[in-house]
PDB file of N, CA and C in Angstrom:
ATOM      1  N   UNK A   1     -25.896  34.573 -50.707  1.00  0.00           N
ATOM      2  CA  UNK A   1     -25.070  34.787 -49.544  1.00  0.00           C
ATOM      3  C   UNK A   1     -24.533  36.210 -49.555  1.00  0.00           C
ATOM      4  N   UNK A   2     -24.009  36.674 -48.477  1.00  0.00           N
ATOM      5  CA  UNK A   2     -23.445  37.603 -48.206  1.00  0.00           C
ATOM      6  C   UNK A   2     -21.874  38.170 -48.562  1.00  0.00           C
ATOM      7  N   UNK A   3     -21.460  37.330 -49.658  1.00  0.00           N
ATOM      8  CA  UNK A   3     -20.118  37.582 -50.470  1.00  0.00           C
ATOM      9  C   UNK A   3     -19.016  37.591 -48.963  1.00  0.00           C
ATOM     10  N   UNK A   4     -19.266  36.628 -47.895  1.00  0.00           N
ATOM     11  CA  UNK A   4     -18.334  36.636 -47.232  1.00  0.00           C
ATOM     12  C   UNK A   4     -17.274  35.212 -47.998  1.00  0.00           C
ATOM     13  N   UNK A   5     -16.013  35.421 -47.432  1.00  0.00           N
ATOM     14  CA  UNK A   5     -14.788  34.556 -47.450  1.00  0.00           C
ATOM     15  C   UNK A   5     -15.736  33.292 -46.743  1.00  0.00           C
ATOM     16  N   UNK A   6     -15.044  32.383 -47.137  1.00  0.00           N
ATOM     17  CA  UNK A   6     -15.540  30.863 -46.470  1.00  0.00           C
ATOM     18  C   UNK A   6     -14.293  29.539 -46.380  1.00  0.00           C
ATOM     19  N   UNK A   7     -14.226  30.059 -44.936  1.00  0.00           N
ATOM     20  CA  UNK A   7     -12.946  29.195 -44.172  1.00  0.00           C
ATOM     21  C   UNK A   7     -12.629  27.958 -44.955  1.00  0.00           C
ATOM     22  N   UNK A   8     -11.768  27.435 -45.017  1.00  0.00           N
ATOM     23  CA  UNK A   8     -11.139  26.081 -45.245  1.00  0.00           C
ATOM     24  C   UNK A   8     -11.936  24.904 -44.660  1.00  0.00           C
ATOM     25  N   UNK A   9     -12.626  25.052 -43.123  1.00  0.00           N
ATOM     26  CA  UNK A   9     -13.160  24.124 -43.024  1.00  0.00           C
ATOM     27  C   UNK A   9     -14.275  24.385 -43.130  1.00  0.00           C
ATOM     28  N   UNK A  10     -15.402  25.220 -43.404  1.00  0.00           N
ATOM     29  CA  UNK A  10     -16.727  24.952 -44.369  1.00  0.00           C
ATOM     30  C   UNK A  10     -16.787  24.896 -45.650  1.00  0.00           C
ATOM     31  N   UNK A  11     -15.620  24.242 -46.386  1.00  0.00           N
ATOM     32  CA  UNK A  11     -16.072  25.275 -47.874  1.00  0.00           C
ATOM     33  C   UNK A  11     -16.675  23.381 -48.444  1.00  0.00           C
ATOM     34  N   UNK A  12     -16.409  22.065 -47.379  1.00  0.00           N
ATOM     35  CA  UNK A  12     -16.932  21.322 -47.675  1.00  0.00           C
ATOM     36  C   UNK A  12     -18.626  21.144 -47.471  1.00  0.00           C
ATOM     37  N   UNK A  13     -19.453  22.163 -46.507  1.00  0.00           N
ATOM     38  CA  UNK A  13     -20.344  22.332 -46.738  1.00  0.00           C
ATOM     39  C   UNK A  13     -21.572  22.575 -47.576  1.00  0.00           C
ATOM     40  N   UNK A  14     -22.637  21.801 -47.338  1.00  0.00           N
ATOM     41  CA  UNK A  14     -23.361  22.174 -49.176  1.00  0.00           C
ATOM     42  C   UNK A  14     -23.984  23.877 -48.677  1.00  0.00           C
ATOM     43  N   UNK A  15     -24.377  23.953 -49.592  1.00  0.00           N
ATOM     44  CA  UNK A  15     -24.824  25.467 -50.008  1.00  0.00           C
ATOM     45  C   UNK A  15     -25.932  25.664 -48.748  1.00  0.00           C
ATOM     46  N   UNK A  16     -27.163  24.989 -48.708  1.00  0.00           N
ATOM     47  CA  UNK A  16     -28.113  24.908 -47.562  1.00  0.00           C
ATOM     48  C   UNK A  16     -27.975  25.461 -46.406  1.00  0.00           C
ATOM     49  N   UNK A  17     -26.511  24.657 -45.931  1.00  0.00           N
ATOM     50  CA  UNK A  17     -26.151  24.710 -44.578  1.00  0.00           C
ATOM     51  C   UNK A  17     -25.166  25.926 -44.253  1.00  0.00           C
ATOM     52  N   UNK A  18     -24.368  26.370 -45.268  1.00  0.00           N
ATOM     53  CA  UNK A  18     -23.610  27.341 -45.420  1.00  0.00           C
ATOM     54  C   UNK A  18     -24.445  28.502 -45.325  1.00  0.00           C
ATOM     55  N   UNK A  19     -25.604  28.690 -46.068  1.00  0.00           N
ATOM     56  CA  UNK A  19     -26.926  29.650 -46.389  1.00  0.00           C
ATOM     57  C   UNK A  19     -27.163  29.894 -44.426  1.00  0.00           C
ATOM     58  N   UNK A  20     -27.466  28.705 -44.080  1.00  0.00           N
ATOM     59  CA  UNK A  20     -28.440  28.603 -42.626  1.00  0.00           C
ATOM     60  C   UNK A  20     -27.500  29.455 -41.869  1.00  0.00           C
ATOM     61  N   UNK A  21     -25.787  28.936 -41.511  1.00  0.00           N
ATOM     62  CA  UNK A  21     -25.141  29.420 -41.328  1.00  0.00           C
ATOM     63  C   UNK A  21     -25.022  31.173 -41.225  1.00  0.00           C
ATOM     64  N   UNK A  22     -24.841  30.952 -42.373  1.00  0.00           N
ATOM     65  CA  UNK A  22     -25.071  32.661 -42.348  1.00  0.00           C
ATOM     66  C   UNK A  22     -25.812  33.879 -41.831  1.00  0.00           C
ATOM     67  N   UNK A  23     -26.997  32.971 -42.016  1.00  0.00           N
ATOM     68  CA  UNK A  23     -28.251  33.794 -41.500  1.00  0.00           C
ATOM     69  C   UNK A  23     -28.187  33.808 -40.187  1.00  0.00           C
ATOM     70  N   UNK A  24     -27.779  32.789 -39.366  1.00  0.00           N
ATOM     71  CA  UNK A  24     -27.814  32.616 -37.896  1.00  0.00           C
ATOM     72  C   UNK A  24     -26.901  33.679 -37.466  1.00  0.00           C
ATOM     73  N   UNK A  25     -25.767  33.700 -38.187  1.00  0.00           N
ATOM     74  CA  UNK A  25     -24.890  34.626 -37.982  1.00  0.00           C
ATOM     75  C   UNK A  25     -25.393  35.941 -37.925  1.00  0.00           C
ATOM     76  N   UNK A  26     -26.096  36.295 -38.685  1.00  0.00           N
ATOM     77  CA  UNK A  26     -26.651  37.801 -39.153  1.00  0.00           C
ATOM     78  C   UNK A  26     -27.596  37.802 -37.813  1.00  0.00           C
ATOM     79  N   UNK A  27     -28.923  36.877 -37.535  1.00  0.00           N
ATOM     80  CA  UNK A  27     -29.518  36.824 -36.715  1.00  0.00           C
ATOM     81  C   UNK A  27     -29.018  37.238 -35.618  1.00  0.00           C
ATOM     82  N   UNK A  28     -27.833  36.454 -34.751  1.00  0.00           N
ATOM     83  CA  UNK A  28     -27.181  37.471 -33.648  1.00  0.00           C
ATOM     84  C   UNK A  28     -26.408  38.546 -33.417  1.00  0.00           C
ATOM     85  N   UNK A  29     -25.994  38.772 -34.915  1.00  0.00           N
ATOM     86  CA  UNK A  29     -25.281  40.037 -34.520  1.00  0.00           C
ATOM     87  C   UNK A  29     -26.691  41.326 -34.424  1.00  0.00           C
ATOM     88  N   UNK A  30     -27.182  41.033 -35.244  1.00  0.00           N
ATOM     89  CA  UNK A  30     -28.487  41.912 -35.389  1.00  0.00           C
ATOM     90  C   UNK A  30     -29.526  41.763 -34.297  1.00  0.00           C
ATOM     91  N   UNK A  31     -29.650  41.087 -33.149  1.00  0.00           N
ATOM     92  CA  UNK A  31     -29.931  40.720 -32.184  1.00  0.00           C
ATOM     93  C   UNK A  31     -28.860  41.542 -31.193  1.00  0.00           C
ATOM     94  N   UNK A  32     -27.898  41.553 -31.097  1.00  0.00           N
ATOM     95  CA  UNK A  32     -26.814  42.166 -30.556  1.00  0.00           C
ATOM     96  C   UNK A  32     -26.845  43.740 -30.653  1.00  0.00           C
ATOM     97  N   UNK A  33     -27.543  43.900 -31.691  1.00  0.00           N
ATOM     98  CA  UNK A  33     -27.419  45.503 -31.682  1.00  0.00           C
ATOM     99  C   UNK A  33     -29.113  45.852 -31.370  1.00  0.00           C
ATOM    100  N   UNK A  34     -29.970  44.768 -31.462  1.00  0.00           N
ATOM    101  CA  UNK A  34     -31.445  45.574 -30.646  1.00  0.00           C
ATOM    102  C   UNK A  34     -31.130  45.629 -29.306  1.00  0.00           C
ATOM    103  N   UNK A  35     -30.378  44.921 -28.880  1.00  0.00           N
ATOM    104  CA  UNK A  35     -29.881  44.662 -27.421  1.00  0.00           C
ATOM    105  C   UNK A  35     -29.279  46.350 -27.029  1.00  0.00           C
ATOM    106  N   UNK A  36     -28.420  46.226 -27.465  1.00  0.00           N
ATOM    107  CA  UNK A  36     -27.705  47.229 -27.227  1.00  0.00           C
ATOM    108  C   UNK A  36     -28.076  48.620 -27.501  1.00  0.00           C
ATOM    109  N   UNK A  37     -29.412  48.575 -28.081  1.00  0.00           N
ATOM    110  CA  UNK A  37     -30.281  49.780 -28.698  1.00  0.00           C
ATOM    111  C   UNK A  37     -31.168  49.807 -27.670  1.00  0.00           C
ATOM    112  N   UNK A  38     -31.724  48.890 -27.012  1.00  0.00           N
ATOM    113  CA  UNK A  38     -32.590  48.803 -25.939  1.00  0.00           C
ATOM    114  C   UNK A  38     -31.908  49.231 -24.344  1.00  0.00           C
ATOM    115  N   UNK A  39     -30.869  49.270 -24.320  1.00  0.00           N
ATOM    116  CA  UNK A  39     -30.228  49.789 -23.506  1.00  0.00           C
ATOM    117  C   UNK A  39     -30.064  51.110 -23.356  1.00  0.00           C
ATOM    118  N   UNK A  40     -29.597  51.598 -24.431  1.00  0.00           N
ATOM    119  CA  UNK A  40     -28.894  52.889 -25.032  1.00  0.00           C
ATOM    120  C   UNK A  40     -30.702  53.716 -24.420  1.00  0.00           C
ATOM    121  N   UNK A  41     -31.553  53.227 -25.063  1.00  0.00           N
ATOM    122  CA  UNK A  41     -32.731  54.350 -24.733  1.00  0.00           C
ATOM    123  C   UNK A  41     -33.431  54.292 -23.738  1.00  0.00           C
ATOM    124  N   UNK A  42     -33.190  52.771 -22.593  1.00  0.00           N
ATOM    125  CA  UNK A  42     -33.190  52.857 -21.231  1.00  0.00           C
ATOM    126  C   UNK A  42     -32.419  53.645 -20.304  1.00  0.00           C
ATOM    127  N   UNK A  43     -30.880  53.999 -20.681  1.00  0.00           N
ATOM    128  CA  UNK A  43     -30.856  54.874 -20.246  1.00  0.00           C
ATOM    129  C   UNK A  43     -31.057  55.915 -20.244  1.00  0.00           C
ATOM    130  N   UNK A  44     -31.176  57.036 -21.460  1.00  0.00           N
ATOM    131  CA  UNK A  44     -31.475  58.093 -22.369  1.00  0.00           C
ATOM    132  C   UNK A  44     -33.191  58.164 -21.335  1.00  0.00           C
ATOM    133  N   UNK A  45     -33.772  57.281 -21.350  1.00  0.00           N
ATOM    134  CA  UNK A  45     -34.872  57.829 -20.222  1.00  0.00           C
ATOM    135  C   UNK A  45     -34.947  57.573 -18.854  1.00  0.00           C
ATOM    136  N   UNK A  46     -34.045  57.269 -18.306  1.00  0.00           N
ATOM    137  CA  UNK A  46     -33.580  57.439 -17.177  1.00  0.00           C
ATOM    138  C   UNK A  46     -32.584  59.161 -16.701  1.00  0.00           C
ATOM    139  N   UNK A  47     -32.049  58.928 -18.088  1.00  0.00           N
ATOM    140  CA  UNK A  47     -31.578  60.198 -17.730  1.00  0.00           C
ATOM    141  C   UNK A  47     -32.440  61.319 -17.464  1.00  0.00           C
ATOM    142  N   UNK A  48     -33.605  61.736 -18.547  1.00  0.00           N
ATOM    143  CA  UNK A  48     -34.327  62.477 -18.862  1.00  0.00           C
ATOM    144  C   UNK A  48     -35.594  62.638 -17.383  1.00  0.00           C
ATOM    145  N   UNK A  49     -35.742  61.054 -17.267  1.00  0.00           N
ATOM    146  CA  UNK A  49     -36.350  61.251 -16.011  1.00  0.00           C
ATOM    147  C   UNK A  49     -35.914  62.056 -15.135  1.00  0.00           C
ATOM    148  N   UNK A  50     -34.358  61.697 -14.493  1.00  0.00           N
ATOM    149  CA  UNK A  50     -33.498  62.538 -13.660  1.00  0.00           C
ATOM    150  C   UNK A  50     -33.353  64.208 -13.735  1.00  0.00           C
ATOM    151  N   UNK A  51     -33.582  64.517 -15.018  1.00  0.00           N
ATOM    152  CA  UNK A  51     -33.518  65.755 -15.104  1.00  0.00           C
ATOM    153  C   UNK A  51     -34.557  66.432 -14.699  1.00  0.00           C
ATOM    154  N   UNK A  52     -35.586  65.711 -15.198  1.00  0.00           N
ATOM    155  CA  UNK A  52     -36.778  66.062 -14.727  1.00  0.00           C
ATOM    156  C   UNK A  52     -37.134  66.693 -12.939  1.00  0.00           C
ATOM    157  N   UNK A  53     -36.315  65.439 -12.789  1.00  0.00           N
ATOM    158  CA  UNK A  53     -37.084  65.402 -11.104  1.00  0.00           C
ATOM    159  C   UNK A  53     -35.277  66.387 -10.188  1.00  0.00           C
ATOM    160  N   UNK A  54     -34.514  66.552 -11.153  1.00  0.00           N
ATOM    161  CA  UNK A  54     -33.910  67.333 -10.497  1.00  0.00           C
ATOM    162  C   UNK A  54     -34.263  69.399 -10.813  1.00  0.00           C
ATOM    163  N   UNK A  55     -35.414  69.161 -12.151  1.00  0.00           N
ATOM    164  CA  UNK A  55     -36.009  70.740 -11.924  1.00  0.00           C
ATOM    165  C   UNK A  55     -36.834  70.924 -11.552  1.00  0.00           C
ATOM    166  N   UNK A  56     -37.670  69.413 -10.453  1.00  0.00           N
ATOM    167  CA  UNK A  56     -38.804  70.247  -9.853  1.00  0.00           C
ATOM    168  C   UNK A  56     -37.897  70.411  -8.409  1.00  0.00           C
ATOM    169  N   UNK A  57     -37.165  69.745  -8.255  1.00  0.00           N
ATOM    170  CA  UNK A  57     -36.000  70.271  -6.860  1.00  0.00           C
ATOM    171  C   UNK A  57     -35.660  71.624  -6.566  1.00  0.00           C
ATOM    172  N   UNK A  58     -35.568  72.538  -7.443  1.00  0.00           N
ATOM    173  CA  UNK A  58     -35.102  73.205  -8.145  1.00  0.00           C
ATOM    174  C   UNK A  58     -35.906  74.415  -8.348  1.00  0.00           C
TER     175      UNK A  58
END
């Protein structure tokens, strides 16, 4: 595991499920940040596009 603290009400959990737990956890936060990485360089080429088409204006 990930040496996190483990609340009062899982610590009756067996190890397995605590394990699964975790990972699911990791799974969306880390999901959360391709997200948010996939954004970040949708715009980054949107921008770049824009620049583009504002120096053939130009």
């Amino acid at each position: 595991m990930c040496g996190r603290i483990i609340g009062d009400q899982r610590n009756n959990l067996n190890a397995e499920t605590l394990e699964m737990l975790t990972c699911i956890q990791d799974w969306f936060a880390a999901e959360k940040k391709i997200v948010r990485l996939e954004r970040l360089m949708n715009l980054q080429a949107q921008v770049l596009r824009n620049m583009k088409n504002i120096r053939t204006i130009f």
